[in-house]
Protein backbone atom coordinates (compact mmCIF):
# COMPACT_ATOMS: atom_id res chain seq x y z
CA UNK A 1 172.77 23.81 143.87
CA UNK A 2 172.92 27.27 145.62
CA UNK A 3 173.32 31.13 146.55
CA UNK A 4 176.48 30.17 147.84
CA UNK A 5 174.90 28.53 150.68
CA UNK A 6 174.07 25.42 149.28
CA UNK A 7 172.71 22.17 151.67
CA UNK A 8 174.33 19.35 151.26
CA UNK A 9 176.24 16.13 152.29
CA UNK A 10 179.29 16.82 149.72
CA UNK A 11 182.61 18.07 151.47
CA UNK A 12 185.49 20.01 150.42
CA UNK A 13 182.30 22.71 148.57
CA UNK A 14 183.75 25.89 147.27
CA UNK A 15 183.03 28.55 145.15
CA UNK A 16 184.63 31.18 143.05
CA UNK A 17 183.60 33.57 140.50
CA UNK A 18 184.55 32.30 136.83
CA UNK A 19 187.92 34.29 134.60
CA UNK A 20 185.85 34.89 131.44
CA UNK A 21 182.02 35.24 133.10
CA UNK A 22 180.55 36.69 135.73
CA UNK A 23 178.93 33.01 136.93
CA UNK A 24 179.96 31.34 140.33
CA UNK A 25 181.96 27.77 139.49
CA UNK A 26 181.55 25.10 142.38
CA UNK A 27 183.99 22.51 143.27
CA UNK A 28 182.24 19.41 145.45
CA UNK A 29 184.55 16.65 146.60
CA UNK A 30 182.53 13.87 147.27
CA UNK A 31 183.45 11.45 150.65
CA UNK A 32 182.66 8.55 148.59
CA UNK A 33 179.07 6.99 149.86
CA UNK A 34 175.46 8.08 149.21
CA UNK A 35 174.61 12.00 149.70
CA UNK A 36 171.80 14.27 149.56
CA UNK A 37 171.68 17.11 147.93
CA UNK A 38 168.90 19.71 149.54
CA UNK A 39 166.77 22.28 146.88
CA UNK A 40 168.51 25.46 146.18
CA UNK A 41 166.37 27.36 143.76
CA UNK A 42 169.14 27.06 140.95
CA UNK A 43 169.84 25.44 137.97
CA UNK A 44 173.58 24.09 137.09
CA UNK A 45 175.79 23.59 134.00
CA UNK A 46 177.65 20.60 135.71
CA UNK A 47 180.74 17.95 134.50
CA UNK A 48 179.89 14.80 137.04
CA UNK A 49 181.30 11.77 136.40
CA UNK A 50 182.75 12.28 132.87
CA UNK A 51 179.80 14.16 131.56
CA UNK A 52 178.35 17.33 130.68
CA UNK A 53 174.99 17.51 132.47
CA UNK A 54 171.90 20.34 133.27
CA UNK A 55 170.76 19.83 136.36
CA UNK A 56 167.27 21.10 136.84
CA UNK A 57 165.90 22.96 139.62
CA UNK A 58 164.72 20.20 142.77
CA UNK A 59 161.86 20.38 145.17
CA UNK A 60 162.80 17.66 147.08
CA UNK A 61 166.35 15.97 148.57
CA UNK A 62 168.69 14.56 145.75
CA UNK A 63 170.46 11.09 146.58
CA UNK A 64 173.67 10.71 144.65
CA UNK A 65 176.05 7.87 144.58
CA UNK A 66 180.08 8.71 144.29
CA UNK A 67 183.28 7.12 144.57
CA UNK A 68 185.45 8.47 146.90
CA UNK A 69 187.64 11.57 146.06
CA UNK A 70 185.79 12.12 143.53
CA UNK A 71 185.35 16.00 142.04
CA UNK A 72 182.38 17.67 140.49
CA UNK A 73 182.42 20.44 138.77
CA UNK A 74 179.88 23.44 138.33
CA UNK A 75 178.79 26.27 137.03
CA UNK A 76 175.61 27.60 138.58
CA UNK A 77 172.83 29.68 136.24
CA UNK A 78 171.44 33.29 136.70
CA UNK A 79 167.31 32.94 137.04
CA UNK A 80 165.78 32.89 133.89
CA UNK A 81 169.28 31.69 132.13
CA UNK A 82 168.73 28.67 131.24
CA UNK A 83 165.64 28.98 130.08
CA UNK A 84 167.81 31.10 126.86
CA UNK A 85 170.24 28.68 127.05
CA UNK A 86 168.72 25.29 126.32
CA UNK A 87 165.22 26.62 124.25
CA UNK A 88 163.29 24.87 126.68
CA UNK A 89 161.21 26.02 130.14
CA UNK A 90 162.88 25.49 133.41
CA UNK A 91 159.83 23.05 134.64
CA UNK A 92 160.81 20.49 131.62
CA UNK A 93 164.08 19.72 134.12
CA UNK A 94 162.42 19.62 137.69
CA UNK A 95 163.96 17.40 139.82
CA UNK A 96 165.85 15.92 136.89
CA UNK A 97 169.91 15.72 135.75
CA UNK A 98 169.77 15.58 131.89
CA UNK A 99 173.05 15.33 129.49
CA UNK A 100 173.34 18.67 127.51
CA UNK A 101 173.56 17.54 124.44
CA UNK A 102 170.07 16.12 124.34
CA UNK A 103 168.71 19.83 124.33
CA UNK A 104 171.51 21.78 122.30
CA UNK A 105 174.90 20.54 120.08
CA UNK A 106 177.94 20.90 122.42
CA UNK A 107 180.50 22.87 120.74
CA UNK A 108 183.51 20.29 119.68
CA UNK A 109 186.06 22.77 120.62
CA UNK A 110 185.33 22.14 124.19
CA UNK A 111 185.80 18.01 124.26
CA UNK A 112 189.46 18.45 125.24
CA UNK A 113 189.55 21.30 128.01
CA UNK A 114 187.70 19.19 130.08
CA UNK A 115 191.01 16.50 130.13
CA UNK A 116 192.77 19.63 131.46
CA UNK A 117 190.64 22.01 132.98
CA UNK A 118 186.97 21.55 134.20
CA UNK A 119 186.28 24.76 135.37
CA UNK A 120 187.71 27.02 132.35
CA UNK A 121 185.82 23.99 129.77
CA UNK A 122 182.61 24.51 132.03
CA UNK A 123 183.25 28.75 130.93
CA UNK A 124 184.08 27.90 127.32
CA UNK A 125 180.85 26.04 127.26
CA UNK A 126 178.68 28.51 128.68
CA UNK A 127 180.32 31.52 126.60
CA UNK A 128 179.74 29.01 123.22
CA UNK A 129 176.14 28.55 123.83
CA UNK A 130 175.51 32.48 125.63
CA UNK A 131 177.07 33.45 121.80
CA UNK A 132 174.07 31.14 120.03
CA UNK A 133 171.36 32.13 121.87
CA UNK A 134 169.20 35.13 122.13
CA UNK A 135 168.26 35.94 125.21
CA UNK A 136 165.64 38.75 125.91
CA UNK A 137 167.22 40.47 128.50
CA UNK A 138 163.64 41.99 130.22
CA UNK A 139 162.87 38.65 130.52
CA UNK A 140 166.26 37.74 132.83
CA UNK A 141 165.88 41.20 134.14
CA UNK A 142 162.34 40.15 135.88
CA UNK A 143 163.54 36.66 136.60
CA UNK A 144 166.16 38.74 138.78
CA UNK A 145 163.79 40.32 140.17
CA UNK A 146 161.10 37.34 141.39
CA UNK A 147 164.43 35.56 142.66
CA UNK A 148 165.18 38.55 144.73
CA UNK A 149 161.26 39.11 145.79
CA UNK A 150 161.21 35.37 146.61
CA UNK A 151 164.96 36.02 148.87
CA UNK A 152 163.04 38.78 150.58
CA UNK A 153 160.40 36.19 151.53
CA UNK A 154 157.47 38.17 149.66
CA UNK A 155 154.06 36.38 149.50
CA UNK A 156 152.27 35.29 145.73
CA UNK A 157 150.41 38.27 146.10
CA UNK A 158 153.01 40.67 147.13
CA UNK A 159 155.49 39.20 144.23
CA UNK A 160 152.44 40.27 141.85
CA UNK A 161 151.81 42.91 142.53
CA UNK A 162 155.09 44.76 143.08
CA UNK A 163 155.68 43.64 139.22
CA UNK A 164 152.26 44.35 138.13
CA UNK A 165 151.42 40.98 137.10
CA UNK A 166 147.83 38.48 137.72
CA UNK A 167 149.17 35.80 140.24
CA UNK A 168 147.93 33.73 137.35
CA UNK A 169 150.44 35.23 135.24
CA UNK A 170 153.20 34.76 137.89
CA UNK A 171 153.27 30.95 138.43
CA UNK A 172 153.21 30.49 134.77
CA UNK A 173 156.66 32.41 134.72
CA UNK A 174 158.15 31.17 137.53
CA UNK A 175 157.46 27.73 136.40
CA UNK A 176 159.02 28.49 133.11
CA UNK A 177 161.95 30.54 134.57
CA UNK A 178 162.72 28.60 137.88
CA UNK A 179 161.42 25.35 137.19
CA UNK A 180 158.48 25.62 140.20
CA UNK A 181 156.07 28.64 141.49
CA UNK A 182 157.06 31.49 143.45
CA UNK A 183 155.52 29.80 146.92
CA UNK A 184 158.23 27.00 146.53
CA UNK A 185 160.73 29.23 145.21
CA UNK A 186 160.47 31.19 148.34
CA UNK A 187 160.16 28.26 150.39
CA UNK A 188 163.43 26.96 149.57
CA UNK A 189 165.41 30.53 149.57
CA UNK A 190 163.83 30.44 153.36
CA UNK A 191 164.85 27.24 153.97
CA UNK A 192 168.42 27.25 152.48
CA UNK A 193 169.20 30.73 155.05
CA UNK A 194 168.02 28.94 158.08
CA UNK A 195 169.84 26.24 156.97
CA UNK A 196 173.29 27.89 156.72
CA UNK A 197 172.92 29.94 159.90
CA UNK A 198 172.43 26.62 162.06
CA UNK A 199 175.69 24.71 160.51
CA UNK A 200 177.47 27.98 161.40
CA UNK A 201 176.05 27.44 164.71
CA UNK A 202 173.27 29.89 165.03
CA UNK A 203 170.60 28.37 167.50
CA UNK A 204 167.53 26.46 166.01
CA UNK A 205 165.07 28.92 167.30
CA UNK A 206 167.36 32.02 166.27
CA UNK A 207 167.44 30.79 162.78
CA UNK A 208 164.07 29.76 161.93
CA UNK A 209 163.16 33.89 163.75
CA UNK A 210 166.13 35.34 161.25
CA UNK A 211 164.93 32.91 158.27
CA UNK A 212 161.25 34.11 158.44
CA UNK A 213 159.42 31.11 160.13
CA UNK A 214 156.88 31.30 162.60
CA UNK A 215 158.39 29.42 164.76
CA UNK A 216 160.85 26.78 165.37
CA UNK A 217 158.62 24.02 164.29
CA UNK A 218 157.65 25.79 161.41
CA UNK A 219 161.75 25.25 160.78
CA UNK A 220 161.24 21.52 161.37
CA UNK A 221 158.69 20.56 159.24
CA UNK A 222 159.31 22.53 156.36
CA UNK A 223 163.01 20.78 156.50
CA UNK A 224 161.63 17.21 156.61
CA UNK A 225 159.41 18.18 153.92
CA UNK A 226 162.16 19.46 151.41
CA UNK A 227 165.08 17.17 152.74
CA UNK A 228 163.52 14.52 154.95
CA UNK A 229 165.81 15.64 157.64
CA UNK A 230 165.16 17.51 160.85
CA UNK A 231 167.03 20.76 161.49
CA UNK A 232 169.63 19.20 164.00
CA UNK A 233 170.23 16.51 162.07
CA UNK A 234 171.56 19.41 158.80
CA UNK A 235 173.14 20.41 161.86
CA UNK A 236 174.85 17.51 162.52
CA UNK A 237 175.93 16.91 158.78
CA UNK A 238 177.91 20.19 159.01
């Protein structure tokens, strides 16, 4: 879910930064009926429905079914975080939601927190398994770096280059760090700022111009083909 800008059908969405971390927690209060949840390019440590779930990067729309009222908690990943995190490549959770303790042991300490406090227990989880892990920080430094390249709207080629890597050599990172390649990583950055400028009520044609499409039809088709929606129907959403 996303950049702070995420695209979706859940109301009541806010975001603040964590007490003991530097990550952004999200609070989603769901109106009770089937959603969609649009790709955001990020990976989230989640509680949802009583459980303590990864939810992989998605290239496509997300239905998800919720009673009414009811609260999910997040903590959204850096790039290349959960890749030190869980031992595992970001493309072995595209498009999925998997429980965390089928990729690492959840520390016990953390069981009753989340009776009391979902966003501190979501912290205490991530600051547990940040302690086990050992992260090789050029490795999350570059990851930081393709995200922003990909923000910027930089081509394959231009993403290689400017960090001196075979395009080859690119995918096979992004895949592992982001869960897809850098054209769909880019893709969806595009699509999630054109998105957020027209349900803050920026024109169709201005936003698909400020988000880096052609044209406005460029806007239209590339929405149908992540969410299945047209651009005035996001708007509409809103």
């Amino acid at each position: 879910m996303a950049s702070g800008r995420r695209c979706s059908d859940l109301t009541g969405y806010a975001t603040r930064r964590g007490a003991r971390t530097s990550a952004v927690l999200w609070r989603a209060l769901s109106p009770g009926r089937e959603h969609h949840i649009a790709p955001d390019g990020v990976m989230d440590l989640m509680w949802f429905q009583g459980r303590l779930v990864v939810a992989g990067a998605d290239t496509r729309s997300m239905v998800v079914e919720t009673r009414p009222g009811e609260v999910t908690w997040g903590l959204r990943l850096a790039p290349g975080v959960a890749c030190s995190l869980l031992g595992a490549p970001a493309h072995e959770l595209t498009n999925q939601r998997v429980e965390l303790s089928e990729f690492v042991i959840v520390p016990s300490a953390v069981a009753r927190p989340f009776e009391d406090d979902v966003p501190a227990a979501l912290e205490q989880v991530f600051v547990a398994l940040w302690a086990r892990a050992d992260p090789d920080h050029a490795t999350l430094r570059l990851a930081a770096s393709l995200d922003r390249a990909a923000r910027d709207g930089l081509t394959v080629r231009e993403t290689a280059v400017r960090h001196d890597l075979s395009e080859r050599s690119l995918r096979r990172l992004s895949n592992a760090l982001f869960g897809y390649g850098p054209k769909t990583l880019m893709q969806i950055h595009r699509f999630q700022r054109a998105a957020h400028l027209v349900r803050t009520g920026t024109s169709l044609s201005d936003a698909a111009a400020t988000a880096g499409y052609v044209d406005q039809a460029h806007f239209a088709r590339e929405s149908r083909r992540l969410t299945g929606r047209t651009p005035s129907g996001l708007a509409r959403a809103a």
